[in-house]
C-alpha atoms as a PDB file:
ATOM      1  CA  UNK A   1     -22.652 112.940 109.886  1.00  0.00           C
ATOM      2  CA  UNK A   2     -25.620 114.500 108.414  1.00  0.00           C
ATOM      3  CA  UNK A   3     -26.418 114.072 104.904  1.00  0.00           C
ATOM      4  CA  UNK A   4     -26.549 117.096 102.319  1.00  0.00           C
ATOM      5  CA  UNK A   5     -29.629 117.721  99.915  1.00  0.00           C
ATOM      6  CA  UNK A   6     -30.151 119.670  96.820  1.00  0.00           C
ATOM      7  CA  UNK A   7     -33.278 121.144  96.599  1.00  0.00           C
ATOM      8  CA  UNK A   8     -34.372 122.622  92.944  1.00  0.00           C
ATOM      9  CA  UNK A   9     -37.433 124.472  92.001  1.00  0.00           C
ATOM     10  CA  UNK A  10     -37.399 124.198  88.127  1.00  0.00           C
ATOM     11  CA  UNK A  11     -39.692 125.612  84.959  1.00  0.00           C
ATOM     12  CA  UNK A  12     -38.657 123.845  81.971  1.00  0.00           C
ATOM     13  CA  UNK A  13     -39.297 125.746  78.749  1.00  0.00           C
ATOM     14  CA  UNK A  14     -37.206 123.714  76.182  1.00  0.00           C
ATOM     15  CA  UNK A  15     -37.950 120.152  77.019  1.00  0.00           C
ATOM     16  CA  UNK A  16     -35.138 118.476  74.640  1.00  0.00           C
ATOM     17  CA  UNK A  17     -32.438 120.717  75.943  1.00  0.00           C
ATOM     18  CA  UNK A  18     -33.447 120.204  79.409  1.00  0.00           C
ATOM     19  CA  UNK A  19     -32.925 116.365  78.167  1.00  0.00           C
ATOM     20  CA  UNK A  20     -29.631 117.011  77.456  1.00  0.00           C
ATOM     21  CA  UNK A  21     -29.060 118.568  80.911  1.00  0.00           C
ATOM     22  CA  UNK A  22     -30.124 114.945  82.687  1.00  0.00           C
ATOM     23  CA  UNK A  23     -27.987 112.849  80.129  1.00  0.00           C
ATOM     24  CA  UNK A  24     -24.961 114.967  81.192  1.00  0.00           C
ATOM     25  CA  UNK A  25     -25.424 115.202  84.963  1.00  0.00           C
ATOM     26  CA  UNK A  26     -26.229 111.728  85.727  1.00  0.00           C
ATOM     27  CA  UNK A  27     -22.816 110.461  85.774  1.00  0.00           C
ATOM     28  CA  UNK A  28     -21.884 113.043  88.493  1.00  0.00           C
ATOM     29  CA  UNK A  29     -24.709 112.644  90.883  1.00  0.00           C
ATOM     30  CA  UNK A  30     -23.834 109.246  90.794  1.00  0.00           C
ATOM     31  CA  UNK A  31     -20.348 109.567  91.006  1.00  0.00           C
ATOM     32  CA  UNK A  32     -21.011 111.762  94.268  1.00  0.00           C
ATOM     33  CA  UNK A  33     -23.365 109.385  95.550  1.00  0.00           C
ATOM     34  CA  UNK A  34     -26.400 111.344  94.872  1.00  0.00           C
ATOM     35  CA  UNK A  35     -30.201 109.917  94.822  1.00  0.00           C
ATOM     36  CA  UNK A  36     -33.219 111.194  93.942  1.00  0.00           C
ATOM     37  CA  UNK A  37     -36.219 111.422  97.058  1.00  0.00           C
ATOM     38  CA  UNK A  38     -37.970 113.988  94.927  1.00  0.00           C
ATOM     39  CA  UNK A  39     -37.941 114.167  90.938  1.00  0.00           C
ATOM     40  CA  UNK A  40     -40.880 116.254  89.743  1.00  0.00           C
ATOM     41  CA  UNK A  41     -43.463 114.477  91.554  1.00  0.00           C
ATOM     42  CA  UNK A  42     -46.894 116.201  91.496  1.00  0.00           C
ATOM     43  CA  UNK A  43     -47.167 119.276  93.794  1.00  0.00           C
ATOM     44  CA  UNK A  44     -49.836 120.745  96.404  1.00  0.00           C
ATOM     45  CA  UNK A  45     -48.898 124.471  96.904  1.00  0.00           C
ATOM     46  CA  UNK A  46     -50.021 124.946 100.221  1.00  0.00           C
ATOM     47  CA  UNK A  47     -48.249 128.798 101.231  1.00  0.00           C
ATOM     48  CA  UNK A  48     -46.313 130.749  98.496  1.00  0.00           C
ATOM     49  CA  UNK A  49     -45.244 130.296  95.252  1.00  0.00           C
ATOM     50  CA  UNK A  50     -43.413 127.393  93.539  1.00  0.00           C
ATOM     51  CA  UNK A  51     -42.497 126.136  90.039  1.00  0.00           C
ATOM     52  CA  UNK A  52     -43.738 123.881  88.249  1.00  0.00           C
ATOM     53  CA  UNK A  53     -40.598 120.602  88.978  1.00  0.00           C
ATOM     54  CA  UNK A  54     -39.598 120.253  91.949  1.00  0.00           C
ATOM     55  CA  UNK A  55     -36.477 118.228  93.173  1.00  0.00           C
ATOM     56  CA  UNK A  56     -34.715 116.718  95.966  1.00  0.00           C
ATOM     57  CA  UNK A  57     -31.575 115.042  95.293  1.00  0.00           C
ATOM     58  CA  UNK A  58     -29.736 113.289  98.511  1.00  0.00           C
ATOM     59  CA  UNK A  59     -25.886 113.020  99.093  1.00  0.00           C
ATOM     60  CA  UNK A  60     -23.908 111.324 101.788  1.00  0.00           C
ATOM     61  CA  UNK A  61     -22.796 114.329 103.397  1.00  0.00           C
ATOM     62  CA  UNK A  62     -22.859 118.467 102.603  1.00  0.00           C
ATOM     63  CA  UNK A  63     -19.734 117.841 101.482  1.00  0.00           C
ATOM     64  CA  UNK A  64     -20.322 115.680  99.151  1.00  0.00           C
ATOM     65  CA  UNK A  65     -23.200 117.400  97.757  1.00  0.00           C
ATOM     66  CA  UNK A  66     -21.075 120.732  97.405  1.00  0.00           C
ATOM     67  CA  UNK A  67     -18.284 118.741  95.394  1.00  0.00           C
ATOM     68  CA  UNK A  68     -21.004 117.415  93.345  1.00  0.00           C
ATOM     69  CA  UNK A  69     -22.561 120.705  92.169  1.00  0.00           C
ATOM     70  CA  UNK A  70     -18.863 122.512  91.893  1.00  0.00           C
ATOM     71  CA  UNK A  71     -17.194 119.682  89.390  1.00  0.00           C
ATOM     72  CA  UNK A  72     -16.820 119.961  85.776  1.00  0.00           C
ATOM     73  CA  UNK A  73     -19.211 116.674  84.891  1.00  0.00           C
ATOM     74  CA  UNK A  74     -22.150 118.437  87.139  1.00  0.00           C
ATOM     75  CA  UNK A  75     -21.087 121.528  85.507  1.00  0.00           C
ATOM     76  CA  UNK A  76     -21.304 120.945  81.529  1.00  0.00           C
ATOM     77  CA  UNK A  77     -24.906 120.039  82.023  1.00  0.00           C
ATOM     78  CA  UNK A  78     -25.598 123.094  83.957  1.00  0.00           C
ATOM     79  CA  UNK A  79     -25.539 124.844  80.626  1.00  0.00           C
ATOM     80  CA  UNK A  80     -28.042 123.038  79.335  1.00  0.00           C
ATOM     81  CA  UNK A  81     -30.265 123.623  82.155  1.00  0.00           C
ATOM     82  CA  UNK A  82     -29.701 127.070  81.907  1.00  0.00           C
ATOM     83  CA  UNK A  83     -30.567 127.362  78.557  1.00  0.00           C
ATOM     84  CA  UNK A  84     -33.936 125.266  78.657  1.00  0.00           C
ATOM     85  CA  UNK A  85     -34.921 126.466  82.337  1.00  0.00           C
ATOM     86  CA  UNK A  86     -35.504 128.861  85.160  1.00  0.00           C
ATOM     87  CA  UNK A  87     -34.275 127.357  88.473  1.00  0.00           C
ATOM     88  CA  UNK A  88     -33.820 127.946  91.759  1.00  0.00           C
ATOM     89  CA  UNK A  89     -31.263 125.456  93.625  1.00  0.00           C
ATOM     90  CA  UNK A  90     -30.293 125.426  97.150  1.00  0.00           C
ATOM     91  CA  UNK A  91     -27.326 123.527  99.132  1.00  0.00           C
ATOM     92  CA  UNK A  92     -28.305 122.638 102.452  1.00  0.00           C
ATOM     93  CA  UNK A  93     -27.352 120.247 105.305  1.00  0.00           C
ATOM     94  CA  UNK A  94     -29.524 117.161 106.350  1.00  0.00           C
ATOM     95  CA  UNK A  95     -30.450 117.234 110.142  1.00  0.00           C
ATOM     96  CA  UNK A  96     -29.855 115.034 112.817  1.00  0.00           C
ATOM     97  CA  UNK A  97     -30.910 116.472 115.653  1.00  0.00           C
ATOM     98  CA  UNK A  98     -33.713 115.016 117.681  1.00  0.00           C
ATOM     99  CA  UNK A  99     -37.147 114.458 116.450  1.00  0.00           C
ATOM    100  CA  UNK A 100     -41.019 115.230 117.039  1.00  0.00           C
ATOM    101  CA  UNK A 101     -42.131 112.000 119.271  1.00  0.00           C
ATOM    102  CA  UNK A 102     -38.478 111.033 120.076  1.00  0.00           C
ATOM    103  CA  UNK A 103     -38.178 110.095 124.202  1.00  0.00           C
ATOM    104  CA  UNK A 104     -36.891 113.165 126.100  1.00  0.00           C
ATOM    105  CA  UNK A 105     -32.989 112.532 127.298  1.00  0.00           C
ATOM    106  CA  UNK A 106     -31.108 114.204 129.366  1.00  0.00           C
END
């Protein structure tokens, strides 16, 4: 089963409120089995635009990562984060198809 991923583009403009946000949705993304492979790291903007945080958060499956963002822990901090930041945050589905360099089959 493939794995689902949040992926956030975030500008923080009230740093201690957007505190609050993480202290209220850790217990979730753990809950849901979520873990960070991106948290704000710096940033090379090759094409585009972007913000200035970027994050990747993993979850076992989409599934999971749709319960996650949908249930009321994830969603008391969200008001925090929504009061301290712009963000953009997508849902998507991890891939498992084949890869670059993988053997041909078949």
């Amino acid at each position: 089963m493939a794995k689902g991923y949040w992926i956030a583009r975030v500008d923080v403009h009230d740093p201690a409120t957007y505190k609050n946000y993480i202290d209220n949705t850790v217990a979730a993304l753990a809950r849901f089995g979520g873990r960070y492979v991106v948290r704000a790291a710096p940033i090379a903007v090759s094409e585009g635009t972007t913000r200035s945080r970027n994050v990747v958060i993993e979850f076992p499956s989409l599934e999971a990562a749709m319960a996650c963002y949908k249930s009321p822990e994830y969603q008391k901090g969200v008001s925090f984060r929504k009061a301290a930041a712009e963000a953009d945050v997508v849902i998507v589905a991890g891939y498992d198809g084949p890869q670059p360099g993988d053997p041909v089959t078949g």
